[in-house]
Protein backbone atom coordinates (compact mmCIF):
# COMPACT_ATOMS: atom_id res chain seq x y z
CA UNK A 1 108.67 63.19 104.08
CA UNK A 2 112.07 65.19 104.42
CA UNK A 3 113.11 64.34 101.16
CA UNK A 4 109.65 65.90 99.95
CA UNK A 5 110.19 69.10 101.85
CA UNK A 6 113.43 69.23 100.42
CA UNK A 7 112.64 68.73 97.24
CA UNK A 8 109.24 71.44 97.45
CA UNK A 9 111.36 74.40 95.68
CA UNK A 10 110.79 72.21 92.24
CA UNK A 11 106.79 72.98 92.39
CA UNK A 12 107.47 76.69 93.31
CA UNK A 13 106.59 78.66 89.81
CA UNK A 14 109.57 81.07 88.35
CA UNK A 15 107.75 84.10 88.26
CA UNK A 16 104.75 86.01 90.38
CA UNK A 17 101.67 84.49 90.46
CA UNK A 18 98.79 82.54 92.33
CA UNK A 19 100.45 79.20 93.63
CA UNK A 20 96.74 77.95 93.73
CA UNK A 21 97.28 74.47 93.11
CA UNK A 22 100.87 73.96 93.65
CA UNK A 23 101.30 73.05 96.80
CA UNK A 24 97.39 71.59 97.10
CA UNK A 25 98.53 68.19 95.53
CA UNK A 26 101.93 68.21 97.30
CA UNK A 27 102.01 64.84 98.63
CA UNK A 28 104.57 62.33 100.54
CA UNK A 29 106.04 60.16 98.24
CA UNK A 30 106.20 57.40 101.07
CA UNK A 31 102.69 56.87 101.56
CA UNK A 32 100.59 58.73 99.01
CA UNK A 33 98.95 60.99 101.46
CA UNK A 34 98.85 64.45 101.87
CA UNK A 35 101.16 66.43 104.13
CA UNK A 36 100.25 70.11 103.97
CA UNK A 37 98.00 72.25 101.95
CA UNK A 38 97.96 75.91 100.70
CA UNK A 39 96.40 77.19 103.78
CA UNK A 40 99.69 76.12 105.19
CA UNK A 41 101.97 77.94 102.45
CA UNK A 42 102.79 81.45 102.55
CA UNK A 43 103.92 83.71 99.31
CA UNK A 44 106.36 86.10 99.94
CA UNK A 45 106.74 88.37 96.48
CA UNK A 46 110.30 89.71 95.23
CA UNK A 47 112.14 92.04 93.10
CA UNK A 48 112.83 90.90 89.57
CA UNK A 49 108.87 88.80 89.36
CA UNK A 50 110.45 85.93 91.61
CA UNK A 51 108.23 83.87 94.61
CA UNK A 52 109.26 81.93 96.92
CA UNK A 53 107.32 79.47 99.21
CA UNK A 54 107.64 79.16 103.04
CA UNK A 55 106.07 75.96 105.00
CA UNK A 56 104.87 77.65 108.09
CA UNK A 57 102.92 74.49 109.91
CA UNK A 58 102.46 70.86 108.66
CA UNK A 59 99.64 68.67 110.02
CA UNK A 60 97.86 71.61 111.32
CA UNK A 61 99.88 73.19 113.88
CA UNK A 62 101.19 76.70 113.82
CA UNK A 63 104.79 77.53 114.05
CA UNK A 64 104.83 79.96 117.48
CA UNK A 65 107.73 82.30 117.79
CA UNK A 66 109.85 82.53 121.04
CA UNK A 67 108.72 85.75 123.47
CA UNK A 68 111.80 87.38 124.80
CA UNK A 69 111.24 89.68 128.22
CA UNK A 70 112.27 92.71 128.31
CA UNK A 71 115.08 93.29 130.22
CA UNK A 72 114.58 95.07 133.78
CA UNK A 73 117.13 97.16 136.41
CA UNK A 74 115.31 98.14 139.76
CA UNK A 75 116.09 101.15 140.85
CA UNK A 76 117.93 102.32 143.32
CA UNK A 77 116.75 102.70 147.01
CA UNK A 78 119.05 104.87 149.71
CA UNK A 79 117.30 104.06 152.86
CA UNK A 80 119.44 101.25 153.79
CA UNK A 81 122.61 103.81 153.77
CA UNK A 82 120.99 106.68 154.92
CA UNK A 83 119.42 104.53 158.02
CA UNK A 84 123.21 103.54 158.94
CA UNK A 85 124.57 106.97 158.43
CA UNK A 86 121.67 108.43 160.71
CA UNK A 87 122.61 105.51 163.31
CA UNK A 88 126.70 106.22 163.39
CA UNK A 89 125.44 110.10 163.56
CA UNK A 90 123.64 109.28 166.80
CA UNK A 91 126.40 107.24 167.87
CA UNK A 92 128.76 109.89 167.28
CA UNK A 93 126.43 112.40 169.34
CA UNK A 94 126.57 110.32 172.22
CA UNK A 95 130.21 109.75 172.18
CA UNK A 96 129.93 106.14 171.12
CA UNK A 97 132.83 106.81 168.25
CA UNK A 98 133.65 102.99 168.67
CA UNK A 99 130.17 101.73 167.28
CA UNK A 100 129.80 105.04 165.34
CA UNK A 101 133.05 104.74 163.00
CA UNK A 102 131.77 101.03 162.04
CA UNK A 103 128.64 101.96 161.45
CA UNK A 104 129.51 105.22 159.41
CA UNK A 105 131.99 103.40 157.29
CA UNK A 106 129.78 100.24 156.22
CA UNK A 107 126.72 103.10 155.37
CA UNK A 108 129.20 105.28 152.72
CA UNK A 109 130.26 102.11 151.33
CA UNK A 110 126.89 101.19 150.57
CA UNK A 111 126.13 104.63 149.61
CA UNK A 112 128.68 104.46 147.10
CA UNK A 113 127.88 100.85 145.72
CA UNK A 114 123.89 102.36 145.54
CA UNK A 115 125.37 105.12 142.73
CA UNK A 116 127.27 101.98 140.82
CA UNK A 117 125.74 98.59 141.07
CA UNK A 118 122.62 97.27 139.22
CA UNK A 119 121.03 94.41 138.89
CA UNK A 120 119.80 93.68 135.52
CA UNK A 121 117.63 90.93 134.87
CA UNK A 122 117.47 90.17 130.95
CA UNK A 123 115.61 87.03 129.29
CA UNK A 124 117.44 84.44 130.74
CA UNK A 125 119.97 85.53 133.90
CA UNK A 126 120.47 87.89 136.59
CA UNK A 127 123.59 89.94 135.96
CA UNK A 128 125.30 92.26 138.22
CA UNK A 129 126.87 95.24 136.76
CA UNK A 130 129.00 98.05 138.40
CA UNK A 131 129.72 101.17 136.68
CA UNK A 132 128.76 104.01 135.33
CA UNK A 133 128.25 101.70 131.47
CA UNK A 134 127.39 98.48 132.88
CA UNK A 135 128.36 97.06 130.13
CA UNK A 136 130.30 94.15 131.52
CA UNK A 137 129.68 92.26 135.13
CA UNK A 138 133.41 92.07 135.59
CA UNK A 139 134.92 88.76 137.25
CA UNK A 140 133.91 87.20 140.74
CA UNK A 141 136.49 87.73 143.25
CA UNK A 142 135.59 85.07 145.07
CA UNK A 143 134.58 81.90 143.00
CA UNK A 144 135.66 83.66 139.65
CA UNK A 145 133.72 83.75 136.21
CA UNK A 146 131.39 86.13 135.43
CA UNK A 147 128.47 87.90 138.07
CA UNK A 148 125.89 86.17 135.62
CA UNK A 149 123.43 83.77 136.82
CA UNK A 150 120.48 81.93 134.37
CA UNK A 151 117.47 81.06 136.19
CA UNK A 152 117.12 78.18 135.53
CA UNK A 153 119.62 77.47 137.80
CA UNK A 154 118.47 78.83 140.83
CA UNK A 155 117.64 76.71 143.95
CA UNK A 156 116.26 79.05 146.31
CA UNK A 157 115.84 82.84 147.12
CA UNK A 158 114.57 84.76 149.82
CA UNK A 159 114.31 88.24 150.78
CA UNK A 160 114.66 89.65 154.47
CA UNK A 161 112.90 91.02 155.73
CA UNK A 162 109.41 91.54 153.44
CA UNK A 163 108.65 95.36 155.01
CA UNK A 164 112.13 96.66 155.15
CA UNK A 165 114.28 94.44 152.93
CA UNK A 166 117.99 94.30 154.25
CA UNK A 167 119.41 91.22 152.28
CA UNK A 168 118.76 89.01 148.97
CA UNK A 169 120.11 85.78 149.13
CA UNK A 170 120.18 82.92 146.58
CA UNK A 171 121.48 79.54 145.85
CA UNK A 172 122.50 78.54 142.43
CA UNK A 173 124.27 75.75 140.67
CA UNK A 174 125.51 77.11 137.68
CA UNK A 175 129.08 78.16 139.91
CA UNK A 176 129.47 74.88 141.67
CA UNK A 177 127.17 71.63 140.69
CA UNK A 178 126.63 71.17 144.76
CA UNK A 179 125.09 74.85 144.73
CA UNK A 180 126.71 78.47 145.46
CA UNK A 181 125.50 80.91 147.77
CA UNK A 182 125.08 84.52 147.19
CA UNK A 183 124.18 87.45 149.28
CA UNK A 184 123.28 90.99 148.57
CA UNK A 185 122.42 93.98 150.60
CA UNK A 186 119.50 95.67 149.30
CA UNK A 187 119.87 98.60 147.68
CA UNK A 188 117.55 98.88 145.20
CA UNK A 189 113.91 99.10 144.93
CA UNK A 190 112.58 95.87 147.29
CA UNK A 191 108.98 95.68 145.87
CA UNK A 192 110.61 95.91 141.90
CA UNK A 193 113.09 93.45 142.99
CA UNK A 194 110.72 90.67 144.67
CA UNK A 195 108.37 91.06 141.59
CA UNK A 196 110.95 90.21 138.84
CA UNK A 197 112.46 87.83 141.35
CA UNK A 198 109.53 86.11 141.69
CA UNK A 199 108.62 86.29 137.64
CA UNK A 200 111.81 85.27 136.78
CA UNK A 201 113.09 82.71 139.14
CA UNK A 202 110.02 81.62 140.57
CA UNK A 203 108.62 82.35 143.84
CA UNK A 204 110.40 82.36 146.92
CA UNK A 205 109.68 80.67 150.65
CA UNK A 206 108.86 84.46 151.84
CA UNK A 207 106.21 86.80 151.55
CA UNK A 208 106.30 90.28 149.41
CA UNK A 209 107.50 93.70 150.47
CA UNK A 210 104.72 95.92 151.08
């Protein structure tokens, strides 16, 4: 049968016309039976009066092409930094500057990494991407390679906590074959992040933001 596919361009007429016919009595030299018909065939016209043939399905099934999801960046969300600024303030007014310089530092550090860091979930990984470009993920400090992830290699995920979400974490094995562990705080949109989470990687152990 592969030699007969191969050897299909032979029946395909020089110039522009019906191909009613041609590919009708196109039949495996093997065992005398048909393999496709012209309901099968498609005839895609050219410049200069040339055809050309194109097998789209043999034996009845249709060829289906790949969908590719569109790729998706929750936003942003401040309330995690704002919250911890508004806690080291109160500190600070009641002369708690131990707890409140702490607290104040670790909320305009996340302030900051709000303006720069994305995740971007594209058709087959989760990528994190800092800058202003985000054109590259950059390398892991801490187990090198890339911040890229597939999904196919996640393990687990949950998010804490589902009406105020602090923290994503998740386990993948594409970093170590016995499974790496990641945690984020989050600042980005919780609900937009546990729906793509959930689309892309499955669901998780936890119930949704509300």
């Amino acid at each position: 049968m592969e030699s007969a596919i191969l050897s299909a361009t032979r029946f395909i007429p020089a110039q522009s016309r019906e191909m009613s016919g041609v590919v009708r009595n196109f039949q495996s030299s093997f065992c005398g039976k048909m393999i496709c018909n012209k309901l099968f065939v498609s005839n895609n016209m050219f410049t200069q009066r040339r055809s050309r043939a194109t097998i789209t399905s043999l034996f009845g099934r249709k060829v289906k092409k790949a969908t590719v999801a569109p790729t998706v960046v929750p936003e942003p969300d401040y309330r995690i930094p704002v919250v911890l600024l508004g806690l080291a303030g109160g500190l600070g007014y009641t002369d708690n500057l131990l707890a409140a310089a702490p607290v104040g530092l670790l909320g305009l550090l996340l302030l900051f990494q709000t303006t720069r860091v994305r995740f971007v979930f594209d058709n087959e990984a989760l990528e994190v991407k800092v800058g202003k470009e985000l054109d590259d993920s950059g390398e892991n400090v801490f187990v090198g390679g890339k911040n890229r992830w597939k999904y196919s290699t996640f393990v687990n995920w949950e998010l804490w906590w589902p009406n105020f979400p602090v923290l994503v974490y998740f386990k993948e094995t594409q970093t170590k074959p016995e499974g790496q562990i990641h945690f984020f705080p989050v600042i980005f949109n919780g609900k937009q992040l546990y729906d793509i989470m959930v689309e892309r990687a499955g669901p998780s152990q936890t119930s949704g933001p509300k």
